[in-house]
N, C-alpha and C. Protein backbone atom coordinates (compact mmCIF):
# COMPACT_ATOMS: atom_id res chain seq x y z
N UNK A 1 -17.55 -2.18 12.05
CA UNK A 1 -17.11 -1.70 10.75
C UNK A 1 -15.74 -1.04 10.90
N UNK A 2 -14.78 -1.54 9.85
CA UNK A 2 -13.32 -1.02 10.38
C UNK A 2 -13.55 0.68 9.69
N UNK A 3 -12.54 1.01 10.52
CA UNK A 3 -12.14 2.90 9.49
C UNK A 3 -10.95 3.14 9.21
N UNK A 4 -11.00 3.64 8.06
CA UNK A 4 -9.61 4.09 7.50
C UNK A 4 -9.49 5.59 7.75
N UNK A 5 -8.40 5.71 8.49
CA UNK A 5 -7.54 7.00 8.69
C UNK A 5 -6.31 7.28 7.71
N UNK A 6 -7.16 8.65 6.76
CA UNK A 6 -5.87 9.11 5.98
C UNK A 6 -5.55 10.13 6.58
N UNK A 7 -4.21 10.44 7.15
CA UNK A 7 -3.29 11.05 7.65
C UNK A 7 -3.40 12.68 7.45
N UNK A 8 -2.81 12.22 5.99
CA UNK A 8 -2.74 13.32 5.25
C UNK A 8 -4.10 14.49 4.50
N UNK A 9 -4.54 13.52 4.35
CA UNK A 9 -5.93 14.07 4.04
C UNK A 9 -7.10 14.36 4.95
N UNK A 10 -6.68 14.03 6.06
CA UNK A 10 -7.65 14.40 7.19
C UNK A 10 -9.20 14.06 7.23
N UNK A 11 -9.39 12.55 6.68
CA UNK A 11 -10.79 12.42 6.16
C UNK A 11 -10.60 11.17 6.89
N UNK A 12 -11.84 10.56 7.65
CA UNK A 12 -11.64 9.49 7.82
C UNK A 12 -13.28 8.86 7.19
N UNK A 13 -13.04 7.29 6.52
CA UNK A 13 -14.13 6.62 5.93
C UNK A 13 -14.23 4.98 6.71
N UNK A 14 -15.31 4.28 6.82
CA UNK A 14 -15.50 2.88 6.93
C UNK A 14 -15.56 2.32 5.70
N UNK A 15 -15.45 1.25 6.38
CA UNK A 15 -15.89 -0.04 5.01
C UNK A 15 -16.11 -1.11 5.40
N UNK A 16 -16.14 -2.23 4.68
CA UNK A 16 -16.83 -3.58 5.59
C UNK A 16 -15.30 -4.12 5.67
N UNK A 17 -15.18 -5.19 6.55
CA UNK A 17 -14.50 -5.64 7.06
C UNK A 17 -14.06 -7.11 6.07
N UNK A 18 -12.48 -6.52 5.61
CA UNK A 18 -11.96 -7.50 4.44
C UNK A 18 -11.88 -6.98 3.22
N UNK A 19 -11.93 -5.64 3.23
CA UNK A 19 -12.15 -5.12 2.17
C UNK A 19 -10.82 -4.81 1.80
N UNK A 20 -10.35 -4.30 0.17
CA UNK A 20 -9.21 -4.10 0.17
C UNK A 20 -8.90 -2.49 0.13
N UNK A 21 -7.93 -2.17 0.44
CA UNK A 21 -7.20 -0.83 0.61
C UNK A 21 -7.03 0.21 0.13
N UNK A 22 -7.14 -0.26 -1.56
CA UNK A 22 -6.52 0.12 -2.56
C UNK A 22 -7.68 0.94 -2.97
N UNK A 23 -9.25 -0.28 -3.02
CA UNK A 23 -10.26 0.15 -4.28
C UNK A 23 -11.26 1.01 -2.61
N UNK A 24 -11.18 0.65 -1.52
CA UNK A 24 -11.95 1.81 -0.50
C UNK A 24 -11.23 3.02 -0.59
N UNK A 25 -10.12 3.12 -1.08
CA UNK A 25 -9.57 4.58 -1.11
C UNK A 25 -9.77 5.12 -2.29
N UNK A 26 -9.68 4.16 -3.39
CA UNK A 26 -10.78 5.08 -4.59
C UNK A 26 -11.96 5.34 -4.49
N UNK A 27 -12.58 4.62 -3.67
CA UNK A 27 -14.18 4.64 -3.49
C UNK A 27 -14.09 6.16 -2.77
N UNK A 28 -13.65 6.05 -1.87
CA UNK A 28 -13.44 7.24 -1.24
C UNK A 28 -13.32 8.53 -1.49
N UNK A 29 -12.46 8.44 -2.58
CA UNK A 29 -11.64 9.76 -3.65
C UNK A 29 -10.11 10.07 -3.12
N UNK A 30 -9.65 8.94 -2.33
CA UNK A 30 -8.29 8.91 -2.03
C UNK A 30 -7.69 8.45 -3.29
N UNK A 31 -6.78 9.23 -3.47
CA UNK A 31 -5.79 8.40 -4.72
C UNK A 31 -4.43 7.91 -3.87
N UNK A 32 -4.26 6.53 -4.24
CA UNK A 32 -2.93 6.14 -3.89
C UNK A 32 -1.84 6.33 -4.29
N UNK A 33 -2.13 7.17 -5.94
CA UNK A 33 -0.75 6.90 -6.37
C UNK A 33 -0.23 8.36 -6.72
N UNK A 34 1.19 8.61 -6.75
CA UNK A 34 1.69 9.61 -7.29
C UNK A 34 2.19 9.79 -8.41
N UNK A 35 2.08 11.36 -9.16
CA UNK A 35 2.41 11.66 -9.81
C UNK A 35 2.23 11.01 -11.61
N UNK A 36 3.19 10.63 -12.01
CA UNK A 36 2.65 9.56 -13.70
C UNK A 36 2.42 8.60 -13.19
N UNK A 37 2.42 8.11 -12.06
CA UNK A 37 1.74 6.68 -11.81
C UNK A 37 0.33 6.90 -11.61
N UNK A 38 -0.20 7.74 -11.90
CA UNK A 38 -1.72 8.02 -11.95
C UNK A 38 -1.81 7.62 -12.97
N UNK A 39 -1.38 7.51 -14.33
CA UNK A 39 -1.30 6.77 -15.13
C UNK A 39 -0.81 5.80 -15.68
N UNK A 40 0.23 5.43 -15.18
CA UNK A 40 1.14 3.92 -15.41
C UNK A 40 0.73 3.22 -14.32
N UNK A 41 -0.21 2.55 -13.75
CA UNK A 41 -0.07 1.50 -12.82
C UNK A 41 -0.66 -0.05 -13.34
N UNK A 42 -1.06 -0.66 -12.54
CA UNK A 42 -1.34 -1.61 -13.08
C UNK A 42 -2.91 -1.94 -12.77
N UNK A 43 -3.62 -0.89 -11.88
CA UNK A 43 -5.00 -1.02 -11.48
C UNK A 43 -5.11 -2.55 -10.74
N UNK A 44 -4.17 -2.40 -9.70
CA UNK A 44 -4.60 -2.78 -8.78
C UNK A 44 -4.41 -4.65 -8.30
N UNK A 45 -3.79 -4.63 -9.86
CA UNK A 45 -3.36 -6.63 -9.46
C UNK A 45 -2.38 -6.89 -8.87
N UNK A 46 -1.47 -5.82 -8.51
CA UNK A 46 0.03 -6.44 -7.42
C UNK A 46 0.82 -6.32 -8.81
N UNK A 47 1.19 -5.91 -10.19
CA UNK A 47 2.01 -6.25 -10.99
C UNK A 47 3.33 -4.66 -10.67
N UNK A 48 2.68 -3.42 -10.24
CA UNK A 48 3.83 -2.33 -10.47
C UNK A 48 4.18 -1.79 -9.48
N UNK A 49 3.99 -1.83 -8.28
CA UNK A 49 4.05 -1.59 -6.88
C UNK A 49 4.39 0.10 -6.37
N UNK A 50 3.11 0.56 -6.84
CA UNK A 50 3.09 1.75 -7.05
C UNK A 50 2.28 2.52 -6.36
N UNK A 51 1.25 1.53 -5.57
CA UNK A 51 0.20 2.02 -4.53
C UNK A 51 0.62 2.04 -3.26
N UNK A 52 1.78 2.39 -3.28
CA UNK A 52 2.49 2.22 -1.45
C UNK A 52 1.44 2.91 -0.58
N UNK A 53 1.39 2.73 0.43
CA UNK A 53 1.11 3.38 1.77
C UNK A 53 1.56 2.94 2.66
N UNK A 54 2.51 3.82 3.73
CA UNK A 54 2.53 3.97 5.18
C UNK A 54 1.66 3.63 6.03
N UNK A 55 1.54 2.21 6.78
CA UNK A 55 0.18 1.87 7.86
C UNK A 55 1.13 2.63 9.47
N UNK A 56 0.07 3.81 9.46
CA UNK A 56 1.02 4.54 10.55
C UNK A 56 0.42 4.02 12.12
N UNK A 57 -0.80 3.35 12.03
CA UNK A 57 -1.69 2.93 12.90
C UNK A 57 -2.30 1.34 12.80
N UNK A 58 -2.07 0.58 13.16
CA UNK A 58 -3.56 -0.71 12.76
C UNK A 58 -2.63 -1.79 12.03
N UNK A 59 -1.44 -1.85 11.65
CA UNK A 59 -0.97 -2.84 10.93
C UNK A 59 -1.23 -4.20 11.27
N UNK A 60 -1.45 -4.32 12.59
CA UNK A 60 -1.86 -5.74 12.99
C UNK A 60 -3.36 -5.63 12.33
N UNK A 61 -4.20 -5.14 12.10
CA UNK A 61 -5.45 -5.09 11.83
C UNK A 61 -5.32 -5.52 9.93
N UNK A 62 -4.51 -5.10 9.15
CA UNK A 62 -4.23 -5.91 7.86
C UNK A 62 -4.00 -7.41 7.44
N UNK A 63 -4.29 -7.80 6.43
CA UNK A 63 -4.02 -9.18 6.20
C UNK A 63 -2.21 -8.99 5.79
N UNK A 64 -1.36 -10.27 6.64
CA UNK A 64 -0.46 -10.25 6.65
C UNK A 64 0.94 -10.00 4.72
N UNK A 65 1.72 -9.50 4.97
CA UNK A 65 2.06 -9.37 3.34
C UNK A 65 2.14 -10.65 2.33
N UNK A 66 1.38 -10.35 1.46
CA UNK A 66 1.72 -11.19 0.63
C UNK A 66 3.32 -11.24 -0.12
N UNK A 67 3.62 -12.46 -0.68
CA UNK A 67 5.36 -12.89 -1.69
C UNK A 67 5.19 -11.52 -2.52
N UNK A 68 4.24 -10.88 -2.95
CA UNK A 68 4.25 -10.17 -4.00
C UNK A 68 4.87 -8.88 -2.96
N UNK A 69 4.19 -8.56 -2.22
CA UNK A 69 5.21 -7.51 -1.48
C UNK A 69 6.43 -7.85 -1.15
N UNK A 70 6.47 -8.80 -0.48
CA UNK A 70 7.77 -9.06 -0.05
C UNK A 70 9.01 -9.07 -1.08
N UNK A 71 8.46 -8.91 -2.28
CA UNK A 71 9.25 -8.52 -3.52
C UNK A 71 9.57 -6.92 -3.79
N UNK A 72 8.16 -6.22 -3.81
CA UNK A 72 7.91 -5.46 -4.24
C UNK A 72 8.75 -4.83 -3.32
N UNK A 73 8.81 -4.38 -1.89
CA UNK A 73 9.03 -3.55 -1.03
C UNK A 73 10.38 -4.63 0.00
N UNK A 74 11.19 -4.97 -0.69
CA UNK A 74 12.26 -5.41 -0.04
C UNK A 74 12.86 -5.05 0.73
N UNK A 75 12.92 -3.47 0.14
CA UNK A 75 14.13 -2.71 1.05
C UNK A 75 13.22 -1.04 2.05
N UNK A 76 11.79 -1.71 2.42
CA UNK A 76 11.10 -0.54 2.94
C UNK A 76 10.76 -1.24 4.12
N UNK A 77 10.52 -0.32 4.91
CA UNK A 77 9.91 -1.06 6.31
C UNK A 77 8.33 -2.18 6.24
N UNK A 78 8.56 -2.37 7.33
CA UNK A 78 7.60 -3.55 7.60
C UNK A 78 6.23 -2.82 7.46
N UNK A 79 5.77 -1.81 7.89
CA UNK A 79 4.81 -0.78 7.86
C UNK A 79 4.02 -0.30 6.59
N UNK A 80 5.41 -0.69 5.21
CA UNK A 80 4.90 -0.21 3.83
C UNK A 80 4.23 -1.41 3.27
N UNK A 81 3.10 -0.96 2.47
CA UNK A 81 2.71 -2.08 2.18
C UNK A 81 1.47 -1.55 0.73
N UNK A 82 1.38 -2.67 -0.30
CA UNK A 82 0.89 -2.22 -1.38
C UNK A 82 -0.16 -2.22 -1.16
N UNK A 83 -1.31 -1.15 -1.70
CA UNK A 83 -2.24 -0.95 -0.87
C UNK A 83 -3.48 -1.92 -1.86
N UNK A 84 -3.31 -1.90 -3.09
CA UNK A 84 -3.83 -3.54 -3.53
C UNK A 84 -3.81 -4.90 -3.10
N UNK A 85 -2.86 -4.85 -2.36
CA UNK A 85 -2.42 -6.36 -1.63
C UNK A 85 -2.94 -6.21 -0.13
N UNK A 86 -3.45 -5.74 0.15
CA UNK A 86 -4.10 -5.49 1.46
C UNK A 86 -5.42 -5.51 1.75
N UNK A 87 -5.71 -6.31 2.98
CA UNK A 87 -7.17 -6.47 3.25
C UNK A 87 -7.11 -5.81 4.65
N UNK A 88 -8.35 -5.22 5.16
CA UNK A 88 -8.34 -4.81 5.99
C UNK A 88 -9.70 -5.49 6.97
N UNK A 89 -8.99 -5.55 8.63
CA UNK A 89 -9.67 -6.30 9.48
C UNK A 89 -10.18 -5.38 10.65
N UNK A 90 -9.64 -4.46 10.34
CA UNK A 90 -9.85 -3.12 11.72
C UNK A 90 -9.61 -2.26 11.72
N UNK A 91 -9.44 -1.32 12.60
CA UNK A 91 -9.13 0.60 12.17
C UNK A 91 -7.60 0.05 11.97
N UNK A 92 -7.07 1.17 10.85
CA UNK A 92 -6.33 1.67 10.35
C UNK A 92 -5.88 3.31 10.06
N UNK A 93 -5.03 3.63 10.51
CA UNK A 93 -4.51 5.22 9.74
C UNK A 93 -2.85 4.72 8.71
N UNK A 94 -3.35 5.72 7.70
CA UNK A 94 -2.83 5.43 6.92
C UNK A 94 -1.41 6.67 6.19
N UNK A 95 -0.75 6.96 5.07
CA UNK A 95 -0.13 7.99 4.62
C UNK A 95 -0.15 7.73 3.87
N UNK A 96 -0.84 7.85 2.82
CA UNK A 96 -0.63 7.72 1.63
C UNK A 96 0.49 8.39 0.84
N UNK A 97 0.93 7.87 -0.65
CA UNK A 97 1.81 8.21 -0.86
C UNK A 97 3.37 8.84 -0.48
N UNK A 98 3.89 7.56 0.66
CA UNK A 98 4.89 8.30 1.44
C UNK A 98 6.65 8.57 0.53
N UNK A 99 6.52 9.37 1.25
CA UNK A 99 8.32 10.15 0.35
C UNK A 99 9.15 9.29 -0.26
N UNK A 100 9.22 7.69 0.71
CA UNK A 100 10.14 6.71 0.62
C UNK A 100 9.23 5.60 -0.28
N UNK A 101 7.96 5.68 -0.69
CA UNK A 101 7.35 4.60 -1.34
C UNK A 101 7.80 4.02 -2.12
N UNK A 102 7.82 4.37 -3.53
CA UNK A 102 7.85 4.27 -4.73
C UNK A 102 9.12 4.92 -5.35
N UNK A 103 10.00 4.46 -6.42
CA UNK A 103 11.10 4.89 -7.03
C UNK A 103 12.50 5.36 -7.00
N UNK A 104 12.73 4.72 -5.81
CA UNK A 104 13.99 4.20 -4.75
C UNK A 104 14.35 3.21 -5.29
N UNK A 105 14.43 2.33 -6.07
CA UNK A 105 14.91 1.36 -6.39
C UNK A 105 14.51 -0.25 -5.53
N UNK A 106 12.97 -0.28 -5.11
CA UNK A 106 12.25 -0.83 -4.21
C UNK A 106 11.67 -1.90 -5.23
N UNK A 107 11.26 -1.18 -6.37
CA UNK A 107 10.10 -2.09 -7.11
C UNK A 107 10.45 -2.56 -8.28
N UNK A 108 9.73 -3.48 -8.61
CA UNK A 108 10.25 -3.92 -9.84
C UNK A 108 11.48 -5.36 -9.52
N UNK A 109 12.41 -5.12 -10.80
CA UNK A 109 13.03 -5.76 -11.32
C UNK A 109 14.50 -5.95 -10.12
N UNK A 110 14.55 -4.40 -9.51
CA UNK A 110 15.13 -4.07 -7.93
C UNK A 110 15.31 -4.84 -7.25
N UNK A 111 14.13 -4.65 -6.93
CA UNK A 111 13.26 -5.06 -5.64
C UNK A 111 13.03 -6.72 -5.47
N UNK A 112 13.03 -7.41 -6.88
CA UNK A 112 12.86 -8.63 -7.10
C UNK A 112 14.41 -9.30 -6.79
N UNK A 113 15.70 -8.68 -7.52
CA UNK A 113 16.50 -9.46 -7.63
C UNK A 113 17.12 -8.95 -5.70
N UNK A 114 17.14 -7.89 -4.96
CA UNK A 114 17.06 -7.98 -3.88
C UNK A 114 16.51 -8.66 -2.66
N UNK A 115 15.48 -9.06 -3.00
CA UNK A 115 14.34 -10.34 -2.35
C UNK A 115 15.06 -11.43 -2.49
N UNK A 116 15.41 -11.99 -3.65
CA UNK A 116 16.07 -13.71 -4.48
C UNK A 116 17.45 -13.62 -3.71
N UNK A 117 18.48 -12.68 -4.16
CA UNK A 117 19.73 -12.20 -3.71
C UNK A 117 20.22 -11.59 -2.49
N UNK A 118 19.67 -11.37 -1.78
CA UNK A 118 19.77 -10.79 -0.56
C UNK A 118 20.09 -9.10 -0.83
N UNK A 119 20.18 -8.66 0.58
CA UNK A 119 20.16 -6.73 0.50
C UNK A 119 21.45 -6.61 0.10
């Protein structure tokens, strides 16, 4: 059974193996998102890229990024990754909500024409 390590929160939980990232950390009572994006997101389909997390541990243990990240998070390290778009295959530690996630000019409309257009 894989485990998720939140960093920050100092809690660690299992889950079954393949599960996604996003909805074991709600299960959990981890929230992924910050601030008004607790209320503006998109629950979880890959549309607002707002569930970042830092894989500070285990990234090989994730299912590799999907086009939708590779949009979303153009200009963030290889490490960031939407935590809806993620399946998990093995231990993991995680950071949720990191400094550099979200509202840098990463997501969106950004982030898209940076992906198509280059950095």
């Amino acid at each position: 059974m894989p485990t998720i390590q939140y960093e920050q929160e100092e809690q660690q939980v299992g889950c079954i193996e393949g599960a996604n990232l996003r909805k074991a950390s709600l299960d959990a009572g981890v929230n992924p998102y910050n601030g008004v994006n607790n209320l503006n997101n998109c629950s979880g389909v890959g549309q607002c890229g707002t569930c970042v997390m830092e894989i500070v541990e285990g990234l090989e243990n994730l299912s590799p990024r999907s086009d939708v990240e590779e949009v979303y998070l153009a200009d963030r390290p290889a490490n960031f990754r939407l935590s809806c778009r993620a399946s998990i295959f093995g231990d993991v530690t995680v950071r949720t909500r990191p400094a550099d996630g979200v509202g840098r000019g990463s997501n969106s409309l950004v982030g898209a024409v940076k992906a198509l257009f280059g950095r």
